[in-house]
PDB file of N, CA and C in Angstrom:
ATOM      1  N   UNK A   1     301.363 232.198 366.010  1.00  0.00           N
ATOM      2  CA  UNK A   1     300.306 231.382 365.418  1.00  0.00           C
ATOM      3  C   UNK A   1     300.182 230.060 366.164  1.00  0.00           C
ATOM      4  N   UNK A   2     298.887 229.394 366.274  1.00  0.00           N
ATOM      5  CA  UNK A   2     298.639 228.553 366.361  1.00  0.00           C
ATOM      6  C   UNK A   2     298.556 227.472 365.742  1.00  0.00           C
ATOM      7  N   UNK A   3     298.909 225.779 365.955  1.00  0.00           N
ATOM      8  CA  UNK A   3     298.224 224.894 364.801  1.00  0.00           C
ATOM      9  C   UNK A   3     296.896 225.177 364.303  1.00  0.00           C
ATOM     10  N   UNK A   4     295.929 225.720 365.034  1.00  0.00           N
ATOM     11  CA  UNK A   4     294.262 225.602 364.313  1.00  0.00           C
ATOM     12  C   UNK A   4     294.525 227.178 363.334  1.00  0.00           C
ATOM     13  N   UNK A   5     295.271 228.034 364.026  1.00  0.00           N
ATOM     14  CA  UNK A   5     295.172 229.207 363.234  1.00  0.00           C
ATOM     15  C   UNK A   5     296.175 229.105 361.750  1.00  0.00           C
ATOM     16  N   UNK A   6     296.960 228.482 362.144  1.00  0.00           N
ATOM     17  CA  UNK A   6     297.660 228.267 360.766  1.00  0.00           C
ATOM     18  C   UNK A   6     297.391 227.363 360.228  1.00  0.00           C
ATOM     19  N   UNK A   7     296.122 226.267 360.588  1.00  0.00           N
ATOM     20  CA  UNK A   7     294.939 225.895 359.685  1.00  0.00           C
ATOM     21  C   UNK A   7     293.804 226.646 358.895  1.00  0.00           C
ATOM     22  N   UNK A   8     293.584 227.314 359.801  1.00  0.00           N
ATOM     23  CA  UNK A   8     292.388 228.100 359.231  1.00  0.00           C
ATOM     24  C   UNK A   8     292.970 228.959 358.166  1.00  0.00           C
ATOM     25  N   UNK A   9     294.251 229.655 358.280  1.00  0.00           N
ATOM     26  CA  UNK A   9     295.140 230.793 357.555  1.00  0.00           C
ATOM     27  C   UNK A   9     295.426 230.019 356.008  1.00  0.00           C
ATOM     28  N   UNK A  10     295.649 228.699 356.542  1.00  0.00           N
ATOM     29  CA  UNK A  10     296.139 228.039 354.879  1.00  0.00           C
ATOM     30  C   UNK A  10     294.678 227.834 353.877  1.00  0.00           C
ATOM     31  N   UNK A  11     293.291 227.459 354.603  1.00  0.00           N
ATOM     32  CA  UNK A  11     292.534 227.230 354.136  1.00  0.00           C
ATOM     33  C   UNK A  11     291.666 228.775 353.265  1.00  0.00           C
ATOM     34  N   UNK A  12     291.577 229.228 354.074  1.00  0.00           N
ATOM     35  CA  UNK A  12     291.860 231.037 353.830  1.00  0.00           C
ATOM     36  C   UNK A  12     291.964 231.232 352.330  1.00  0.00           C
ATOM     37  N   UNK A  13     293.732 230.940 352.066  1.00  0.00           N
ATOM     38  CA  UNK A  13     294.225 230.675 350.809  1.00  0.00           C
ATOM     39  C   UNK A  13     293.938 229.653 350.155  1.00  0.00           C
ATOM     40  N   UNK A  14     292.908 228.607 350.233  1.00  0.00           N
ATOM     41  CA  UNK A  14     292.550 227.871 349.559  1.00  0.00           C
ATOM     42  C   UNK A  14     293.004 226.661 349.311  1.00  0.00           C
ATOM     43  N   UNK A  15     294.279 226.141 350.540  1.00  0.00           N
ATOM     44  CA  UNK A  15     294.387 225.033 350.898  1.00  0.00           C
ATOM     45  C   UNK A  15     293.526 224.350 351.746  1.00  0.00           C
ATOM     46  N   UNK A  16     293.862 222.645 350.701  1.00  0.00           N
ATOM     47  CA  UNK A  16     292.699 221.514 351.616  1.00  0.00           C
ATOM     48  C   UNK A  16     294.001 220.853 352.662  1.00  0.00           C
ATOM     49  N   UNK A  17     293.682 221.579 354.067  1.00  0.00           N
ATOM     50  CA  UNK A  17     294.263 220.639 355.204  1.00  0.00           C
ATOM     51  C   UNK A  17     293.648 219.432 355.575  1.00  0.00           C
ATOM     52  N   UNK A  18     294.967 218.604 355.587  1.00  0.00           N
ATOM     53  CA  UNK A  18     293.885 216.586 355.613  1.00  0.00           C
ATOM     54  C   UNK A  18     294.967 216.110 356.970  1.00  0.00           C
ATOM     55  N   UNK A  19     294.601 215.160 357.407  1.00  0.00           N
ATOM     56  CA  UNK A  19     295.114 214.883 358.642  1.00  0.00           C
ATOM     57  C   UNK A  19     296.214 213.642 358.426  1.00  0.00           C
ATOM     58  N   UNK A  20     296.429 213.220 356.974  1.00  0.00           N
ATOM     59  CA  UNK A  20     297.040 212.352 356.721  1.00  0.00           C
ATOM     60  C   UNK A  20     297.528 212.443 355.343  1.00  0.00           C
ATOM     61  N   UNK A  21     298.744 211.497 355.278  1.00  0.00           N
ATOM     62  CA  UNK A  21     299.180 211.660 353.830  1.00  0.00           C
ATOM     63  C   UNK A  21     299.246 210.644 352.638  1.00  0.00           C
ATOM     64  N   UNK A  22     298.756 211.068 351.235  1.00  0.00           N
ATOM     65  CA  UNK A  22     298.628 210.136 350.924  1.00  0.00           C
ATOM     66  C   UNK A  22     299.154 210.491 349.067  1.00  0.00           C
ATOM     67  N   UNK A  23     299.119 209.853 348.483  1.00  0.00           N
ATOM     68  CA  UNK A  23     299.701 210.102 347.153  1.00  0.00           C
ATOM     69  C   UNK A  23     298.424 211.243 346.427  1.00  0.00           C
ATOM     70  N   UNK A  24     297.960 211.584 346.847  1.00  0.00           N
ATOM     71  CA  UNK A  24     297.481 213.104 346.200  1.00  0.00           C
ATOM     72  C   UNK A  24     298.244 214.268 347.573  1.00  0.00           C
ATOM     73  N   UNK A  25     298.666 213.848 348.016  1.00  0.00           N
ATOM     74  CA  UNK A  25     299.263 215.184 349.144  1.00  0.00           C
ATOM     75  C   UNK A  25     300.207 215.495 348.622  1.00  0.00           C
ATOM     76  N   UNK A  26     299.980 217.256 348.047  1.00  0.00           N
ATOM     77  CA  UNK A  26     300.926 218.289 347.356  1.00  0.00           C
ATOM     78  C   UNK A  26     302.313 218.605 347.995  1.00  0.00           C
ATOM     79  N   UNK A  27     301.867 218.976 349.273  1.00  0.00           N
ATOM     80  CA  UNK A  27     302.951 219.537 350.209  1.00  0.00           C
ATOM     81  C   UNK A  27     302.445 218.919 352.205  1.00  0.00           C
ATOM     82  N   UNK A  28     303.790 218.363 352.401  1.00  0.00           N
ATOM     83  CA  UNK A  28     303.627 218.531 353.905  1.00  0.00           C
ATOM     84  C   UNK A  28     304.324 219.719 355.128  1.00  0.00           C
ATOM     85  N   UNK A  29     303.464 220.059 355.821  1.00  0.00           N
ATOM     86  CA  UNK A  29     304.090 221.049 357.069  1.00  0.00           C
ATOM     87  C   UNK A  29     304.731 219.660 358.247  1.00  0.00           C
ATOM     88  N   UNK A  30     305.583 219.760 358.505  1.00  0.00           N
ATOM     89  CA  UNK A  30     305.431 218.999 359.179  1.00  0.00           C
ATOM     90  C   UNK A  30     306.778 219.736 360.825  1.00  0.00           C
ATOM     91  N   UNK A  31     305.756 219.339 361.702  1.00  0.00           N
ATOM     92  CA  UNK A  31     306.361 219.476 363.220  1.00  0.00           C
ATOM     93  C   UNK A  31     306.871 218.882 363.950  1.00  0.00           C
ATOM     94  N   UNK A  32     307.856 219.524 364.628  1.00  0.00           N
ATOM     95  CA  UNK A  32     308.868 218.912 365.655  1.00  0.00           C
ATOM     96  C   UNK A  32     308.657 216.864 365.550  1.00  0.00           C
ATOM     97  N   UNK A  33     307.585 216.231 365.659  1.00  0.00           N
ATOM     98  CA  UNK A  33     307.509 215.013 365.820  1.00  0.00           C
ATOM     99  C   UNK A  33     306.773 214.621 364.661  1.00  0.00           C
ATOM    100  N   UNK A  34     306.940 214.694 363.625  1.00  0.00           N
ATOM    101  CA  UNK A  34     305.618 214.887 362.339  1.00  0.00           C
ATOM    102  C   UNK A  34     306.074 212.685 362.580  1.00  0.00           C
ATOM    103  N   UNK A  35     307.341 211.864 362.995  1.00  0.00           N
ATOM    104  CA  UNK A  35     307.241 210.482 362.799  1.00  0.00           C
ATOM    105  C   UNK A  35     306.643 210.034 361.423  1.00  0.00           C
ATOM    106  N   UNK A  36     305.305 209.081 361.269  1.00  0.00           N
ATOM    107  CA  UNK A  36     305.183 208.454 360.145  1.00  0.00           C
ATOM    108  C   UNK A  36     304.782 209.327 358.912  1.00  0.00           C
ATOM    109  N   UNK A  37     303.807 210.493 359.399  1.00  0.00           N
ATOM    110  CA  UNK A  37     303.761 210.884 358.317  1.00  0.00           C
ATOM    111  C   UNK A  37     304.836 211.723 357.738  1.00  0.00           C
ATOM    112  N   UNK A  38     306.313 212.154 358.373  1.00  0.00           N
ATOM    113  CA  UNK A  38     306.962 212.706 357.495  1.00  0.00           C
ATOM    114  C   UNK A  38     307.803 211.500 357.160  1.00  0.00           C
ATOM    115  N   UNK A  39     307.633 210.317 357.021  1.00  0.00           N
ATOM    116  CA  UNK A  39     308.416 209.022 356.296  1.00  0.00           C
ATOM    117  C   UNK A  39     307.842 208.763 355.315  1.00  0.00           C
ATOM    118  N   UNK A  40     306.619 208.841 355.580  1.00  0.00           N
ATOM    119  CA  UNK A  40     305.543 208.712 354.243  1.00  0.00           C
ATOM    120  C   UNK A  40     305.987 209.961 353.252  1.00  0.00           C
ATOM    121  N   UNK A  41     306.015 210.964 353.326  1.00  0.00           N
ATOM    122  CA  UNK A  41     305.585 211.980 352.624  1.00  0.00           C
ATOM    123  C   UNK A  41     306.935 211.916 351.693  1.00  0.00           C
ATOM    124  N   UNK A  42     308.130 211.300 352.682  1.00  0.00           N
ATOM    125  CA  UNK A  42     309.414 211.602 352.098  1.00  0.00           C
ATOM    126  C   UNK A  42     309.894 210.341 351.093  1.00  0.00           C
ATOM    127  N   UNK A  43     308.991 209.287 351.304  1.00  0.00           N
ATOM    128  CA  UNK A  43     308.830 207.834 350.340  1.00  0.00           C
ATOM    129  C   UNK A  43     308.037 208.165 349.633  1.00  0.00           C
ATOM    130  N   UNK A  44     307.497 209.280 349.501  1.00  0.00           N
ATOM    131  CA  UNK A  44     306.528 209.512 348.143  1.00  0.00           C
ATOM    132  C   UNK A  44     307.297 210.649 347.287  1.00  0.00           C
ATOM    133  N   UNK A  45     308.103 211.316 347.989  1.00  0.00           N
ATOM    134  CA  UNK A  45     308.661 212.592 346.980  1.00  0.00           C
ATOM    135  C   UNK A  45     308.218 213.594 347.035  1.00  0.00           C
ATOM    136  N   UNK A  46     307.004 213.591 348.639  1.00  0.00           N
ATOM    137  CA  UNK A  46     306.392 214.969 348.465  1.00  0.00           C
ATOM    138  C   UNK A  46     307.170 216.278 349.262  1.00  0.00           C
ATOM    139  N   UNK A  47     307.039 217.418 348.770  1.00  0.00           N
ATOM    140  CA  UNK A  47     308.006 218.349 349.354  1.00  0.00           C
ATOM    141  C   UNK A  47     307.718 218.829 350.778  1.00  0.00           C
ATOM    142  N   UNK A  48     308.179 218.931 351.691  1.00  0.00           N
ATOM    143  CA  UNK A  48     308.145 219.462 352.976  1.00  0.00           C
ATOM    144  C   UNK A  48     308.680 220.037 353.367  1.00  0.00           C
ATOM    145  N   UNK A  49     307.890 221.445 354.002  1.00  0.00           N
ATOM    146  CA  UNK A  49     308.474 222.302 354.601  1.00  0.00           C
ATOM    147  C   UNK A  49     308.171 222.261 356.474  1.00  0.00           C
ATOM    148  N   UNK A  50     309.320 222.626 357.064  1.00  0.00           N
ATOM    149  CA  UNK A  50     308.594 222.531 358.565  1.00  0.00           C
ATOM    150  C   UNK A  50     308.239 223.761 358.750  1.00  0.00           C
ATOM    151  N   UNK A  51     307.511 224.117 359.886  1.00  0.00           N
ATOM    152  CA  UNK A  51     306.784 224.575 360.840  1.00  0.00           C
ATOM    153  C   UNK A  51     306.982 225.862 360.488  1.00  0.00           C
ATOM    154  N   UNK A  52     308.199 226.391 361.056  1.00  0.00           N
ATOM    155  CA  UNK A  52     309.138 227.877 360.988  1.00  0.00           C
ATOM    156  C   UNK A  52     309.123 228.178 359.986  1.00  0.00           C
ATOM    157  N   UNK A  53     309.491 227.192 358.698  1.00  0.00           N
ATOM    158  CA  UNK A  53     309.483 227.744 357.359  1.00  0.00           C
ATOM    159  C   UNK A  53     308.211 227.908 356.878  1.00  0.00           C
ATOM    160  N   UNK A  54     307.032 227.479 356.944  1.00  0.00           N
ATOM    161  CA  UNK A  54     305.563 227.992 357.058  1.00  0.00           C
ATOM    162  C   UNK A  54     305.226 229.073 357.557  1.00  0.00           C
ATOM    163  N   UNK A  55     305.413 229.311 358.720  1.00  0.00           N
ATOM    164  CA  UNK A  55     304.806 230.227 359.576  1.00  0.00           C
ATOM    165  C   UNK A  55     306.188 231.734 358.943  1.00  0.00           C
ATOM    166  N   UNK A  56     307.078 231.385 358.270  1.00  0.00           N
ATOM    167  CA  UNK A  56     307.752 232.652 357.989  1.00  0.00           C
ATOM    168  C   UNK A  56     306.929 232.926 356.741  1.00  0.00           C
ATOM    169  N   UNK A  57     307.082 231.646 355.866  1.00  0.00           N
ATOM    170  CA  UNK A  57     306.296 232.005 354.530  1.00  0.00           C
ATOM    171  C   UNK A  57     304.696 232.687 354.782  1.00  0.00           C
ATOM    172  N   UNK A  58     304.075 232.534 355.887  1.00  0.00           N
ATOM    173  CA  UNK A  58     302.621 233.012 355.883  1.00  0.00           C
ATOM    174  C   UNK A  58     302.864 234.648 356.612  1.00  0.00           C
ATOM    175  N   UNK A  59     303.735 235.076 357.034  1.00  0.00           N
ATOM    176  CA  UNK A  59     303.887 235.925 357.738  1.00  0.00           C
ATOM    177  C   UNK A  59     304.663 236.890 356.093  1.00  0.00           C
ATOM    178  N   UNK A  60     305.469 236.783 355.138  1.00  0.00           N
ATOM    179  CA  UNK A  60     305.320 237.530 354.266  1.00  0.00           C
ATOM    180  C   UNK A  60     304.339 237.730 353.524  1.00  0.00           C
ATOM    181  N   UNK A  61     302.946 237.278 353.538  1.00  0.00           N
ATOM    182  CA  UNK A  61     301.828 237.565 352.784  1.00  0.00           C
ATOM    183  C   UNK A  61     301.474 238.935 353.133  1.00  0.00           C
ATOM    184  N   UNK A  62     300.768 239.673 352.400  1.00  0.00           N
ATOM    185  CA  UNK A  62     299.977 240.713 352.369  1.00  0.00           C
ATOM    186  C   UNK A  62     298.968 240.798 353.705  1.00  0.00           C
TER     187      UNK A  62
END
């Protein structure tokens, strides 16, 4: 997978991908260098999964 394809794949399922994080952001993916926004996400309490653990979780779907 790609970043745009495992954009398009989450939206698919009816996730809103946003380019930033902010106190309505449910969940972050975050990659090899995710920097401020995974400091942010992790000063807010939001849950994050990286990359691999995404792309395994989208790969057990139907």
């Amino acid at each position: 997978f790609s970043r745009s394809a495992l954009k398009t794949q989450l939206q698919d399922l009816g996730a809103k991908v946003a380019g930033s994080v902010s106190a309505k952001t449910t969940r972050l993916a975050a990659g090899r260098e995710a920097g401020s926004k995974l400091s942010k996400a992790e000063s807010l309490g939001i849950p994050v999964i990286d990359e691999a653990g995404l792309r395994s979780l989208l790969e057990q779907l139907p």
